[in-house]
PDBML (XML) file of the C-alpha atoms, coordinates in Angstrom:
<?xml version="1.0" encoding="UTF-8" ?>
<PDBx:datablock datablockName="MODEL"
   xmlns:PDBx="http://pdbml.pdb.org/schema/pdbx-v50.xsd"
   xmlns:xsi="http://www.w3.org/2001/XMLSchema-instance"
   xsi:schemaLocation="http://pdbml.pdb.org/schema/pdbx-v50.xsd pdbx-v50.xsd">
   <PDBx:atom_siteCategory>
      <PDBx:atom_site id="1">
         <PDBx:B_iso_or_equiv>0.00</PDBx:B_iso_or_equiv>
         <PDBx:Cartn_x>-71.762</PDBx:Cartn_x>
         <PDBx:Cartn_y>82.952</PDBx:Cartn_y>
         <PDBx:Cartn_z>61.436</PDBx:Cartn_z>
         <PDBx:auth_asym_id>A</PDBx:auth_asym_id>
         <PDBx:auth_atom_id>CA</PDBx:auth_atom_id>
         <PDBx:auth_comp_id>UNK</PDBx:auth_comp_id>
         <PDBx:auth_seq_id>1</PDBx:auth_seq_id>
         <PDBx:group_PDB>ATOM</PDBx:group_PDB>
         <PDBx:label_alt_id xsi:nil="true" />
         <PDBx:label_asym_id>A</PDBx:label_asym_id>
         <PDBx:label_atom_id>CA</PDBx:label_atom_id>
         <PDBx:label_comp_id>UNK</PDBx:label_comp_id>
         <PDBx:label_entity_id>1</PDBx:label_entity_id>
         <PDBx:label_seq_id>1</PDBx:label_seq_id>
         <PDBx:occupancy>1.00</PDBx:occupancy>
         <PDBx:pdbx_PDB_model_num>1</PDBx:pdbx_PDB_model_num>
         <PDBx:type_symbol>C</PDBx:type_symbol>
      </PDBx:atom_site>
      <PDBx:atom_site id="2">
         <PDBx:B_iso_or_equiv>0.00</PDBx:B_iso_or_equiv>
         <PDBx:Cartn_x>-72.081</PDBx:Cartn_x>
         <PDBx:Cartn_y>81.080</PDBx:Cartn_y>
         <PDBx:Cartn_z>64.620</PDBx:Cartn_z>
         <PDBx:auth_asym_id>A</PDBx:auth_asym_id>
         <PDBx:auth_atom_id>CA</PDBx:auth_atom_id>
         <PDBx:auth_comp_id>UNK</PDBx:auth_comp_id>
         <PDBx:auth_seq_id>2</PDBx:auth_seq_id>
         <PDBx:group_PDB>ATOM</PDBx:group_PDB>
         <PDBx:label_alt_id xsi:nil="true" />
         <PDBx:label_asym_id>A</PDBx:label_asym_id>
         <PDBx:label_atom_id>CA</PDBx:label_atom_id>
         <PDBx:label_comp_id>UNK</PDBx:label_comp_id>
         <PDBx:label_entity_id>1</PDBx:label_entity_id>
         <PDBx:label_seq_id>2</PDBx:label_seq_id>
         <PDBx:occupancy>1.00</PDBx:occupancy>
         <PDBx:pdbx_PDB_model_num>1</PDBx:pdbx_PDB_model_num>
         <PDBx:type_symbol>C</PDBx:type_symbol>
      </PDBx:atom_site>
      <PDBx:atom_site id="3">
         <PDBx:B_iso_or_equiv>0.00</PDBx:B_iso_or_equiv>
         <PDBx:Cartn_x>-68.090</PDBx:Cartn_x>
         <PDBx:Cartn_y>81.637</PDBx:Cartn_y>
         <PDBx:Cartn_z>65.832</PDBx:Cartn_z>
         <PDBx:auth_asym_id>A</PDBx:auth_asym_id>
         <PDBx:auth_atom_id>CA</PDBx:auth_atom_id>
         <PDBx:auth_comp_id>UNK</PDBx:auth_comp_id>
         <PDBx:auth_seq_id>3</PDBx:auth_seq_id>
         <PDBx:group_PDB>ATOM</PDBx:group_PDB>
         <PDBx:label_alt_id xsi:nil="true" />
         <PDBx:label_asym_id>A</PDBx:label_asym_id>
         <PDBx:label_atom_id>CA</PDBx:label_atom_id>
         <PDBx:label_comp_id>UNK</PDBx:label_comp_id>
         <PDBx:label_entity_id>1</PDBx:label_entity_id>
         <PDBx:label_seq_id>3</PDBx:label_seq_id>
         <PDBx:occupancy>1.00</PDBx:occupancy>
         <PDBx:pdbx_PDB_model_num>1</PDBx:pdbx_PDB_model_num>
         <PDBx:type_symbol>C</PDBx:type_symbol>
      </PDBx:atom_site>
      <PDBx:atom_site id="4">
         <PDBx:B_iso_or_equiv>0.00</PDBx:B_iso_or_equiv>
         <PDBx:Cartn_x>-68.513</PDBx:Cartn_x>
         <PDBx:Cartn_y>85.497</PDBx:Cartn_y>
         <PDBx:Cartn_z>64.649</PDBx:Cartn_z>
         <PDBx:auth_asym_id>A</PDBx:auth_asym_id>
         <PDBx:auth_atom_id>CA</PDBx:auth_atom_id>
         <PDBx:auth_comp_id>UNK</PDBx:auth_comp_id>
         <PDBx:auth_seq_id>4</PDBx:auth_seq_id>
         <PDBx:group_PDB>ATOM</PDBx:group_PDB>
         <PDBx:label_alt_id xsi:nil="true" />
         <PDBx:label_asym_id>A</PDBx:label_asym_id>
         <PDBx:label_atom_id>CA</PDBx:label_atom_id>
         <PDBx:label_comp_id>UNK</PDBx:label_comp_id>
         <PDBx:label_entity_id>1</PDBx:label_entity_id>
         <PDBx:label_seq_id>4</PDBx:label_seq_id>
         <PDBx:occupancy>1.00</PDBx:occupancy>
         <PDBx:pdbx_PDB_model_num>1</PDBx:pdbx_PDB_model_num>
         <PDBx:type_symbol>C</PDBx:type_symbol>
      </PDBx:atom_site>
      <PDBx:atom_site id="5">
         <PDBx:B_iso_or_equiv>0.00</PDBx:B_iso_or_equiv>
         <PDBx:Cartn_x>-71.392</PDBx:Cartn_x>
         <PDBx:Cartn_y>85.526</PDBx:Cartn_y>
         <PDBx:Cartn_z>67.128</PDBx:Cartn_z>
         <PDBx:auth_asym_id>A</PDBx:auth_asym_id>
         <PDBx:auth_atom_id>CA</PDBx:auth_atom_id>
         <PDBx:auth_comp_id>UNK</PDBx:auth_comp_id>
         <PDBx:auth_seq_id>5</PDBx:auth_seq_id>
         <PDBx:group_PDB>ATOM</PDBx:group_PDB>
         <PDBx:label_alt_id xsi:nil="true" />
         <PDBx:label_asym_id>A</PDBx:label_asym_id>
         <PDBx:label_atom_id>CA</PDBx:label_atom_id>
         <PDBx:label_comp_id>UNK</PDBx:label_comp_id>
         <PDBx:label_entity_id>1</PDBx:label_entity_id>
         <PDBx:label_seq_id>5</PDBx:label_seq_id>
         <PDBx:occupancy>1.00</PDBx:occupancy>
         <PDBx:pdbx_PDB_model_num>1</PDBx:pdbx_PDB_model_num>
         <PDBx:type_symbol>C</PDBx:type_symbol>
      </PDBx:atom_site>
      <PDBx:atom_site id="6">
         <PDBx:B_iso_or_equiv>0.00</PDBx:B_iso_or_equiv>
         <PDBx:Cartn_x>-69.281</PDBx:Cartn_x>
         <PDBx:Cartn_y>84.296</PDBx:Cartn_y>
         <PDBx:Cartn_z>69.823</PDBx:Cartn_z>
         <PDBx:auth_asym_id>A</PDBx:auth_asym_id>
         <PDBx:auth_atom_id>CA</PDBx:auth_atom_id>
         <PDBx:auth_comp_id>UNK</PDBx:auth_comp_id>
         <PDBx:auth_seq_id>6</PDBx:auth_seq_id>
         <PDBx:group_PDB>ATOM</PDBx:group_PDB>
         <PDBx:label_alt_id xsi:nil="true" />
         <PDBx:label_asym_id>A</PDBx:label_asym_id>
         <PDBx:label_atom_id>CA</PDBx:label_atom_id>
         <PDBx:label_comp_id>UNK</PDBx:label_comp_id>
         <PDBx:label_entity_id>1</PDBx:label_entity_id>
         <PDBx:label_seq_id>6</PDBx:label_seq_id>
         <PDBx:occupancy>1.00</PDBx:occupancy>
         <PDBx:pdbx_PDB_model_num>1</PDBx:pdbx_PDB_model_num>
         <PDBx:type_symbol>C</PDBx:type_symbol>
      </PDBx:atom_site>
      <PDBx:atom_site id="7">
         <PDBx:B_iso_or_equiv>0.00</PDBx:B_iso_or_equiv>
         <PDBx:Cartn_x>-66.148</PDBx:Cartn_x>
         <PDBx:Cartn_y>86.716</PDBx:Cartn_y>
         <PDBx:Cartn_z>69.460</PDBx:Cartn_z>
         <PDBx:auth_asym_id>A</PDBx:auth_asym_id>
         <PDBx:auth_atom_id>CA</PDBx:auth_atom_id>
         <PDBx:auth_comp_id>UNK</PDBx:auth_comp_id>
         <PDBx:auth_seq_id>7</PDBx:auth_seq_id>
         <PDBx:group_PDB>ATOM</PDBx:group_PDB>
         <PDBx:label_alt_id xsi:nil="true" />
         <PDBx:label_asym_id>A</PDBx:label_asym_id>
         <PDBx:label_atom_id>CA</PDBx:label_atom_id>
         <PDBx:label_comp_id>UNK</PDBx:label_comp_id>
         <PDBx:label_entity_id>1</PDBx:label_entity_id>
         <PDBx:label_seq_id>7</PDBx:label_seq_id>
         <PDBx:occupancy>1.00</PDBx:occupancy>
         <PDBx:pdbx_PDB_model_num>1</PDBx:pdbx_PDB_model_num>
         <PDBx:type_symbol>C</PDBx:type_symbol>
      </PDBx:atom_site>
      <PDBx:atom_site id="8">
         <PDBx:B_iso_or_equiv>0.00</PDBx:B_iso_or_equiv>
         <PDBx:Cartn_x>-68.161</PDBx:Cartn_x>
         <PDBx:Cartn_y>89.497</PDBx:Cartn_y>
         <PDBx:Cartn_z>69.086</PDBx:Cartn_z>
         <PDBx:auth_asym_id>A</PDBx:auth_asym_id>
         <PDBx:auth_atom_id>CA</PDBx:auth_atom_id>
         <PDBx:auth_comp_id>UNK</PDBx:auth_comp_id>
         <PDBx:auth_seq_id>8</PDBx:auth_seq_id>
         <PDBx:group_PDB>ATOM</PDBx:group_PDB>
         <PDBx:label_alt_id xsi:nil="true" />
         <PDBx:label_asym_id>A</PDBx:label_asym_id>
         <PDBx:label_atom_id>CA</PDBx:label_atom_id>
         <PDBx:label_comp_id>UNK</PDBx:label_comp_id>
         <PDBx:label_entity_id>1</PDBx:label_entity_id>
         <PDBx:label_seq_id>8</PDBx:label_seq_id>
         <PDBx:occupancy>1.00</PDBx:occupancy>
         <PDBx:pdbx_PDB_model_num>1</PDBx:pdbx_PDB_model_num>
         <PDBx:type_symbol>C</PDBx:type_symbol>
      </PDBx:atom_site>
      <PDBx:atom_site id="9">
         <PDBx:B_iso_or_equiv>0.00</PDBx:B_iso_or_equiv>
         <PDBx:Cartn_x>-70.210</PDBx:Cartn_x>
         <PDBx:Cartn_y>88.828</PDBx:Cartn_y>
         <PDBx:Cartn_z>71.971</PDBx:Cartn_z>
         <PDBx:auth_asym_id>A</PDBx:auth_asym_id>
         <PDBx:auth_atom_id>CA</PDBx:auth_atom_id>
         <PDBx:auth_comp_id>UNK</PDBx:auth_comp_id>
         <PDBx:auth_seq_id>9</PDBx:auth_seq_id>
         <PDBx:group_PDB>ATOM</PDBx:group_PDB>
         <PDBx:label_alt_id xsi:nil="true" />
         <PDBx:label_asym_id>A</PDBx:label_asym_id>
         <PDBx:label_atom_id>CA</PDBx:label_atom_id>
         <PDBx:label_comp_id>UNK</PDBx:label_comp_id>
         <PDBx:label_entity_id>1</PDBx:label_entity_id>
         <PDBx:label_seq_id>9</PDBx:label_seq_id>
         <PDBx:occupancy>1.00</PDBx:occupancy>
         <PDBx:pdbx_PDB_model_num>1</PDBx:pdbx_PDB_model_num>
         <PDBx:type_symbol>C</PDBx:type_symbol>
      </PDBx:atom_site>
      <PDBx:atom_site id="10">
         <PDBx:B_iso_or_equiv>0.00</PDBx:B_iso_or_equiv>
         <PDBx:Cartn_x>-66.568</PDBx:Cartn_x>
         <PDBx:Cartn_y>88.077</PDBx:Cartn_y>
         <PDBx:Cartn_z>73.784</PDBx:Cartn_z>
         <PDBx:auth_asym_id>A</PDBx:auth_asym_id>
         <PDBx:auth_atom_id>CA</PDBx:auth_atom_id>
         <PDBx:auth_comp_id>UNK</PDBx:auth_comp_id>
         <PDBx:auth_seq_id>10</PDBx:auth_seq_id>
         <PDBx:group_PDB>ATOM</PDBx:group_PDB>
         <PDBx:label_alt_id xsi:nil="true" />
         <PDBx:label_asym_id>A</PDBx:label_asym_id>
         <PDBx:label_atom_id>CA</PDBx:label_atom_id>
         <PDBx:label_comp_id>UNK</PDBx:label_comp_id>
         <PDBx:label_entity_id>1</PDBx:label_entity_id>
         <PDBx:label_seq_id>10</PDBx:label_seq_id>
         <PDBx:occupancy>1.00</PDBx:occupancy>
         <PDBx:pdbx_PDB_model_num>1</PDBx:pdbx_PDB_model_num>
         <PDBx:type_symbol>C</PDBx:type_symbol>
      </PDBx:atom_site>
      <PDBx:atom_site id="11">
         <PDBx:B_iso_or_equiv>0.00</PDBx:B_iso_or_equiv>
         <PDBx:Cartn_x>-65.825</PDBx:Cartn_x>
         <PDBx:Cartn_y>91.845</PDBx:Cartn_y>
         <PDBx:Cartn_z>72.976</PDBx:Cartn_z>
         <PDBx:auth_asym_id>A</PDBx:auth_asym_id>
         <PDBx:auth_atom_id>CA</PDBx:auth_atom_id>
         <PDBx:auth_comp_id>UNK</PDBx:auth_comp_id>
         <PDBx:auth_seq_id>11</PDBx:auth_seq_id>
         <PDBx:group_PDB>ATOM</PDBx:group_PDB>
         <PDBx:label_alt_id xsi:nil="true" />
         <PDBx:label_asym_id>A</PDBx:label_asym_id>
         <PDBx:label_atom_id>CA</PDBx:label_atom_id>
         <PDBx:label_comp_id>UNK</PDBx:label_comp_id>
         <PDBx:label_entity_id>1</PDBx:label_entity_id>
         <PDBx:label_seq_id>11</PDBx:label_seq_id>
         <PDBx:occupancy>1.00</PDBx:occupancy>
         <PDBx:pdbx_PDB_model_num>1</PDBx:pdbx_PDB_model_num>
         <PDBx:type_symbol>C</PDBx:type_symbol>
      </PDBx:atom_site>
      <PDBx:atom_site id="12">
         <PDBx:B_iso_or_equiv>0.00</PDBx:B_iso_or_equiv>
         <PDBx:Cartn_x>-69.139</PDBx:Cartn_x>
         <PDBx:Cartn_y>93.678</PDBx:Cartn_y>
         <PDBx:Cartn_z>73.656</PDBx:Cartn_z>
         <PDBx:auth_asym_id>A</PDBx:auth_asym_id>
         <PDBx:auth_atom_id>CA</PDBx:auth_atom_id>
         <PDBx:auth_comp_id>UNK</PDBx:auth_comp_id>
         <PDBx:auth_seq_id>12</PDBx:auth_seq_id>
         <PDBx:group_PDB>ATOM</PDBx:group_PDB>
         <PDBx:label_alt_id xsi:nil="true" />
         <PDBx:label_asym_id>A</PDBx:label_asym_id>
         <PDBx:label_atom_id>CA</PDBx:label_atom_id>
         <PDBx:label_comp_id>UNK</PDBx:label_comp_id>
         <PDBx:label_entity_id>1</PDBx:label_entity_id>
         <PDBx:label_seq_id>12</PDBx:label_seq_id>
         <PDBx:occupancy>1.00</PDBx:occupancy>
         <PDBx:pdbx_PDB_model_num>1</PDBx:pdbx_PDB_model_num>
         <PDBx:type_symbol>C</PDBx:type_symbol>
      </PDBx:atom_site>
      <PDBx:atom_site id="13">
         <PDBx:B_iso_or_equiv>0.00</PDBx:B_iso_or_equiv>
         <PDBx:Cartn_x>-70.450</PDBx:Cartn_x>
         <PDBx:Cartn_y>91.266</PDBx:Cartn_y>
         <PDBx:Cartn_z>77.147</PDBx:Cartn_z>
         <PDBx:auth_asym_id>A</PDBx:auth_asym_id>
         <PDBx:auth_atom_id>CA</PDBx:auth_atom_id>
         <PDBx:auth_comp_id>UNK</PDBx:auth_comp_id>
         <PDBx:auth_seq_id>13</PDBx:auth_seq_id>
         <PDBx:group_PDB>ATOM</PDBx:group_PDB>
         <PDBx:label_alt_id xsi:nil="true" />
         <PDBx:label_asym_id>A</PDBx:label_asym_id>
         <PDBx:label_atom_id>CA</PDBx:label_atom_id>
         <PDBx:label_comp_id>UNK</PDBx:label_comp_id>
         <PDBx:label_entity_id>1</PDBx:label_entity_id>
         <PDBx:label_seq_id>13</PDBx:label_seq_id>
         <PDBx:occupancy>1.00</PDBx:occupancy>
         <PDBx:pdbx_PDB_model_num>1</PDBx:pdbx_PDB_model_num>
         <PDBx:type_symbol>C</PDBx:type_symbol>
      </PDBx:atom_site>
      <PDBx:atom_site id="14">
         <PDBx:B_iso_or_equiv>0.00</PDBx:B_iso_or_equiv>
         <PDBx:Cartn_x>-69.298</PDBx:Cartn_x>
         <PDBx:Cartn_y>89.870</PDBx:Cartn_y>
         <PDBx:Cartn_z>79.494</PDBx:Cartn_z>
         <PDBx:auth_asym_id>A</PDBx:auth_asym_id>
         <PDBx:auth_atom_id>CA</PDBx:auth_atom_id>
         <PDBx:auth_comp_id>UNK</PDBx:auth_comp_id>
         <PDBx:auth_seq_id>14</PDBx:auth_seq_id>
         <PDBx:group_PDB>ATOM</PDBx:group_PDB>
         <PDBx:label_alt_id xsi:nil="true" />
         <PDBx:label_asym_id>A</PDBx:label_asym_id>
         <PDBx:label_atom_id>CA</PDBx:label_atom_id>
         <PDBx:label_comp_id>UNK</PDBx:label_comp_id>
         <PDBx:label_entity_id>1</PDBx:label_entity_id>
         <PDBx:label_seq_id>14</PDBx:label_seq_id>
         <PDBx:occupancy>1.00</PDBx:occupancy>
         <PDBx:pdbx_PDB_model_num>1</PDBx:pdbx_PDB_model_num>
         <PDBx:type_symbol>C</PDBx:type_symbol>
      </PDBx:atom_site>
      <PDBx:atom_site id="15">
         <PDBx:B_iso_or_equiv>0.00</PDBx:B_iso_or_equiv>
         <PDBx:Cartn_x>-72.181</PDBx:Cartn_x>
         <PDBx:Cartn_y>87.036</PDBx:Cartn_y>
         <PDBx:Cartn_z>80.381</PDBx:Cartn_z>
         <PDBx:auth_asym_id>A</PDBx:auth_asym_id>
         <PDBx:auth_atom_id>CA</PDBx:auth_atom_id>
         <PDBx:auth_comp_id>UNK</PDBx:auth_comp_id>
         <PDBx:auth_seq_id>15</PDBx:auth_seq_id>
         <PDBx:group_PDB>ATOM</PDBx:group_PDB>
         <PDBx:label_alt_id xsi:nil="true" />
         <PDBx:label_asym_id>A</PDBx:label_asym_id>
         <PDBx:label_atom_id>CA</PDBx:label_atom_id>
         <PDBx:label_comp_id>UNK</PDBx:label_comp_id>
         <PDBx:label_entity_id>1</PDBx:label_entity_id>
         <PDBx:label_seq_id>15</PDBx:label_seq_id>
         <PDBx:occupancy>1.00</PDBx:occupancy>
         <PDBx:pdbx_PDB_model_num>1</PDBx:pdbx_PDB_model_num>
         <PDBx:type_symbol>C</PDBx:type_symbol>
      </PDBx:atom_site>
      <PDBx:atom_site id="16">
         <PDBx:B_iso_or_equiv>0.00</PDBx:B_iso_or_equiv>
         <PDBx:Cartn_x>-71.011</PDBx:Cartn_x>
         <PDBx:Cartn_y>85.073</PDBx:Cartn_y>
         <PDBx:Cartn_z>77.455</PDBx:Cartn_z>
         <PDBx:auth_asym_id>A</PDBx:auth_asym_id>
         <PDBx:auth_atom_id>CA</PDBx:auth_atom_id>
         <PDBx:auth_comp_id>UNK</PDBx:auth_comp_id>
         <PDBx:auth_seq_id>16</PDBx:auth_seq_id>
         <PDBx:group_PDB>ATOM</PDBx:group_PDB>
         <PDBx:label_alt_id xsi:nil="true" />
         <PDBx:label_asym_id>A</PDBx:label_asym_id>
         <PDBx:label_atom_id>CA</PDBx:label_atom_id>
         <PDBx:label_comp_id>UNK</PDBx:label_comp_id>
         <PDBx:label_entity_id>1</PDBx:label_entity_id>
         <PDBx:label_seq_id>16</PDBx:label_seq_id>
         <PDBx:occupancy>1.00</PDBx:occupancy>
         <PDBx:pdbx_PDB_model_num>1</PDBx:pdbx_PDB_model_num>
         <PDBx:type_symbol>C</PDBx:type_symbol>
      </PDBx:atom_site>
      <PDBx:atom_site id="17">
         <PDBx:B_iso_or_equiv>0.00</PDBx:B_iso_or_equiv>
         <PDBx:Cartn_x>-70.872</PDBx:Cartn_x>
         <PDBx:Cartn_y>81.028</PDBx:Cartn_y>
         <PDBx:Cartn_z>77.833</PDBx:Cartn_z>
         <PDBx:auth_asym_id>A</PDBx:auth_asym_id>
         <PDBx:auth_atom_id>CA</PDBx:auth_atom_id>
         <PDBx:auth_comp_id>UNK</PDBx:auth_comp_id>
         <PDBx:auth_seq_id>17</PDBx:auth_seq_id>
         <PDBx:group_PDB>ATOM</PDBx:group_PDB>
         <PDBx:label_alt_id xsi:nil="true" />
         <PDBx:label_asym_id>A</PDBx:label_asym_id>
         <PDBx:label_atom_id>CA</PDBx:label_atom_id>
         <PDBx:label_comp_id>UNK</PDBx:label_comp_id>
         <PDBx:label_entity_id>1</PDBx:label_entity_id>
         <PDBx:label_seq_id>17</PDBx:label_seq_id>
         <PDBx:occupancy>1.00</PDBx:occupancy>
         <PDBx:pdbx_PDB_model_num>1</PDBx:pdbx_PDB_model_num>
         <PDBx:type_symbol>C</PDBx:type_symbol>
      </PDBx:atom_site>
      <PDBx:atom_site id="18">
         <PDBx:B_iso_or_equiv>0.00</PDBx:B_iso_or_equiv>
         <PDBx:Cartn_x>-69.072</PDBx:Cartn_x>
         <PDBx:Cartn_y>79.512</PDBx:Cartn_y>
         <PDBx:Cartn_z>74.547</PDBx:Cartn_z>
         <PDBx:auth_asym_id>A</PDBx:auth_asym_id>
         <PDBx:auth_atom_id>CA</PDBx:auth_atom_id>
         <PDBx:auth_comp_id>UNK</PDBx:auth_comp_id>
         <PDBx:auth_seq_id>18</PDBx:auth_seq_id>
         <PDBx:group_PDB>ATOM</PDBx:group_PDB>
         <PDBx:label_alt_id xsi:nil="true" />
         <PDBx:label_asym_id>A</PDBx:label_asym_id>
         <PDBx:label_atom_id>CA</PDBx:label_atom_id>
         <PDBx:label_comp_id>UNK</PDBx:label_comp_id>
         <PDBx:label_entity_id>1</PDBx:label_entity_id>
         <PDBx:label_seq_id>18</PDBx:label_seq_id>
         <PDBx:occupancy>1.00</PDBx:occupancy>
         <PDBx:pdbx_PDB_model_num>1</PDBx:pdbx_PDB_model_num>
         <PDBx:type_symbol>C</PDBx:type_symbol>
      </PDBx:atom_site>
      <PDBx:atom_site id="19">
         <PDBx:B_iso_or_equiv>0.00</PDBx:B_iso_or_equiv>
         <PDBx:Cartn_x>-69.285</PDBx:Cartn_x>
         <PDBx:Cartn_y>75.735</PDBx:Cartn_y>
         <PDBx:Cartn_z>73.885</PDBx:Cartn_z>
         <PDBx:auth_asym_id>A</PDBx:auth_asym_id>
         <PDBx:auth_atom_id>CA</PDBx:auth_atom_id>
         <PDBx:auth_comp_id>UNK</PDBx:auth_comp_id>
         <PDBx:auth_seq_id>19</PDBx:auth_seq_id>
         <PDBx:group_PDB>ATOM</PDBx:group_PDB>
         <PDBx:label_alt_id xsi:nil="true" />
         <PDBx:label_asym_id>A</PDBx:label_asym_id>
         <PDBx:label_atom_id>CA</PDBx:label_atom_id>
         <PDBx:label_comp_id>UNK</PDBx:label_comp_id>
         <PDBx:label_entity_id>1</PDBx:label_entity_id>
         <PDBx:label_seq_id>19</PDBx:label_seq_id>
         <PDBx:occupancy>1.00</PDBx:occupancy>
         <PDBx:pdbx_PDB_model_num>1</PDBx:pdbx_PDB_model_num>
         <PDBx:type_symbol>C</PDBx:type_symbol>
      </PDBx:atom_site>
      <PDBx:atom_site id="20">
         <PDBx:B_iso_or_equiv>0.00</PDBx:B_iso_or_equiv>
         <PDBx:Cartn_x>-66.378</PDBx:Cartn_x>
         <PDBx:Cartn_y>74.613</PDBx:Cartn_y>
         <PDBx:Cartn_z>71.880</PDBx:Cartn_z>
         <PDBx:auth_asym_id>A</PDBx:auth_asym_id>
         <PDBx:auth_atom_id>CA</PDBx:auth_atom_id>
         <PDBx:auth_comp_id>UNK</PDBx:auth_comp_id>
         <PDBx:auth_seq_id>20</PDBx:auth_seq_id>
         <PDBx:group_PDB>ATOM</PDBx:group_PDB>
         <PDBx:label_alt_id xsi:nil="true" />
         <PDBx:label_asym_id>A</PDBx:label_asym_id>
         <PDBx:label_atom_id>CA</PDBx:label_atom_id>
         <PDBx:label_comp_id>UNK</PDBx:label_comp_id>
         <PDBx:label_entity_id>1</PDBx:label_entity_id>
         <PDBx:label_seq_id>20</PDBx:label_seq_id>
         <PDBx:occupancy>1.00</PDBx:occupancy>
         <PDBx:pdbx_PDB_model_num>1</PDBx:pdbx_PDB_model_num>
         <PDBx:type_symbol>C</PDBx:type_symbol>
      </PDBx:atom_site>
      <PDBx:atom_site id="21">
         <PDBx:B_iso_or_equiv>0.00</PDBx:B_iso_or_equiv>
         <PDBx:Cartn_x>-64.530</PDBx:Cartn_x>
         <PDBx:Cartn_y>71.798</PDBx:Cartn_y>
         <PDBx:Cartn_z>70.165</PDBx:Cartn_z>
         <PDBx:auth_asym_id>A</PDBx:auth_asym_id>
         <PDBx:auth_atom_id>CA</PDBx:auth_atom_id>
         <PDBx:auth_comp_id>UNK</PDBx:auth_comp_id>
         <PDBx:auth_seq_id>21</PDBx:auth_seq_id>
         <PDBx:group_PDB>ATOM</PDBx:group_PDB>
         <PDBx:label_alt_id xsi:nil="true" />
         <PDBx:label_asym_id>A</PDBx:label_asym_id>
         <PDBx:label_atom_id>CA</PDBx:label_atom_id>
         <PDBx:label_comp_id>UNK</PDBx:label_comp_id>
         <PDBx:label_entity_id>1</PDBx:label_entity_id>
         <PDBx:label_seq_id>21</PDBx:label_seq_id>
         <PDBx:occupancy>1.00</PDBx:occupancy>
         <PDBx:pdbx_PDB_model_num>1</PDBx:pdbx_PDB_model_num>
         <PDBx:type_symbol>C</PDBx:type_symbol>
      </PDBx:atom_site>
      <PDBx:atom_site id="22">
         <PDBx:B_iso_or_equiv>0.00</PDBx:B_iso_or_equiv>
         <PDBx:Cartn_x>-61.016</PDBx:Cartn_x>
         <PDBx:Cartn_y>71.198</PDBx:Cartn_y>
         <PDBx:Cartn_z>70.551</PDBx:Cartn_z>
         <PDBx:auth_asym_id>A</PDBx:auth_asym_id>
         <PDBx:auth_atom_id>CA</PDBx:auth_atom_id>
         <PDBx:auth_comp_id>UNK</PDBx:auth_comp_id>
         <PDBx:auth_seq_id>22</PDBx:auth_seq_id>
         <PDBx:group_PDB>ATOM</PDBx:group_PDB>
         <PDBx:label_alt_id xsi:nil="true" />
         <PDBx:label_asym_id>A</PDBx:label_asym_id>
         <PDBx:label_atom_id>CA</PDBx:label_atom_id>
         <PDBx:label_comp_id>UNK</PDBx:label_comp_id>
         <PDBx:label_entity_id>1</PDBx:label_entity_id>
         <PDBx:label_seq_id>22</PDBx:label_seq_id>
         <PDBx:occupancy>1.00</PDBx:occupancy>
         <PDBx:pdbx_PDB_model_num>1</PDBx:pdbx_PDB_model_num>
         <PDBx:type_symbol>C</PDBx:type_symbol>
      </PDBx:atom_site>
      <PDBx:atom_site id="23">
         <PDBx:B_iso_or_equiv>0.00</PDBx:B_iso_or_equiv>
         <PDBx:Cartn_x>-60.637</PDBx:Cartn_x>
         <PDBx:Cartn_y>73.477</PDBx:Cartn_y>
         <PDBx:Cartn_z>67.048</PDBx:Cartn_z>
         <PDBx:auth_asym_id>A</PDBx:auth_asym_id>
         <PDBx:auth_atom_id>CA</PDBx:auth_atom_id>
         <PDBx:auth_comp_id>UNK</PDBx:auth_comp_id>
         <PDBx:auth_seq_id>23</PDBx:auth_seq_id>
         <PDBx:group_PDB>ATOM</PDBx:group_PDB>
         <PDBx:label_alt_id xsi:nil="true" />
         <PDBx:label_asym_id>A</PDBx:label_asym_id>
         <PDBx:label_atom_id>CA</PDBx:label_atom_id>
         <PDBx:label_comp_id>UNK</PDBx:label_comp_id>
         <PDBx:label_entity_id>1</PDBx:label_entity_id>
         <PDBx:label_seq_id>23</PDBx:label_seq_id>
         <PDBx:occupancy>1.00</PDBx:occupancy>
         <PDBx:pdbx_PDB_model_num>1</PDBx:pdbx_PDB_model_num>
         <PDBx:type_symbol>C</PDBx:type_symbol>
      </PDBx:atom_site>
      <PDBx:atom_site id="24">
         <PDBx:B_iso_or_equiv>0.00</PDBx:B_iso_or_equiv>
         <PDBx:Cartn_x>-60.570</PDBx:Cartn_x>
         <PDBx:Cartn_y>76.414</PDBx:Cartn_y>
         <PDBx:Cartn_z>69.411</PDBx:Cartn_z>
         <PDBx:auth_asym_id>A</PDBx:auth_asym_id>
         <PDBx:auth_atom_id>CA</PDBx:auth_atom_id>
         <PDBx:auth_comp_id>UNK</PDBx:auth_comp_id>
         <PDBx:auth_seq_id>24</PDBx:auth_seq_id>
         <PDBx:group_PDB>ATOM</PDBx:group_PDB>
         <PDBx:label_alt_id xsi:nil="true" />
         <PDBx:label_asym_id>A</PDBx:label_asym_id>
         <PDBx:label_atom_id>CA</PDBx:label_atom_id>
         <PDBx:label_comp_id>UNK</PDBx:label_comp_id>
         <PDBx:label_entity_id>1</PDBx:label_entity_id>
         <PDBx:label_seq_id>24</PDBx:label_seq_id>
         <PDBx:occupancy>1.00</PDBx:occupancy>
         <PDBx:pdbx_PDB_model_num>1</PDBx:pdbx_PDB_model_num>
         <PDBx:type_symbol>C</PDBx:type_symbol>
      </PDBx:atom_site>
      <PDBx:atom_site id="25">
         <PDBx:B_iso_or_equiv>0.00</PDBx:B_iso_or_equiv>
         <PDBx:Cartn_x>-56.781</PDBx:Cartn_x>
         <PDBx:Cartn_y>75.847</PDBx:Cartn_y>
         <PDBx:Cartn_z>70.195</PDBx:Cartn_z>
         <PDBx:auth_asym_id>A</PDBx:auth_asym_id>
         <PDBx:auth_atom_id>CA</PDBx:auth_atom_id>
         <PDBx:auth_comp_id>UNK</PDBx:auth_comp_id>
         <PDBx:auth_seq_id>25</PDBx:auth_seq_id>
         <PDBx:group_PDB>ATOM</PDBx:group_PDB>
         <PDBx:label_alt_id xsi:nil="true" />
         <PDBx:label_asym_id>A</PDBx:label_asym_id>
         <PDBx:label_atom_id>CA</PDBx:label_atom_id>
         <PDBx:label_comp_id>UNK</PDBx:label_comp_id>
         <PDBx:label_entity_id>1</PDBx:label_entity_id>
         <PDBx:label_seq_id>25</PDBx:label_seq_id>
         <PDBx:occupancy>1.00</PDBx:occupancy>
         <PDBx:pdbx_PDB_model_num>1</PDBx:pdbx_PDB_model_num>
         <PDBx:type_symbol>C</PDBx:type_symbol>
      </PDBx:atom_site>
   </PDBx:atom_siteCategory>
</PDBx:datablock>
């Protein structure tokens, strides 16, 4: 739920801050 949160909030804002672990790559 949590990393659908933070590409849809990629899409719709722009004052987005995403923490990450190196799975993003």
């Amino acid at each position: 739920e949590l990393r659908h949160s933070a590409t849809s909030a990629l899409i719709s804002r722009s004052d987005v801050i995403v923490v990450a672990s190196v799975s993003c790559i």
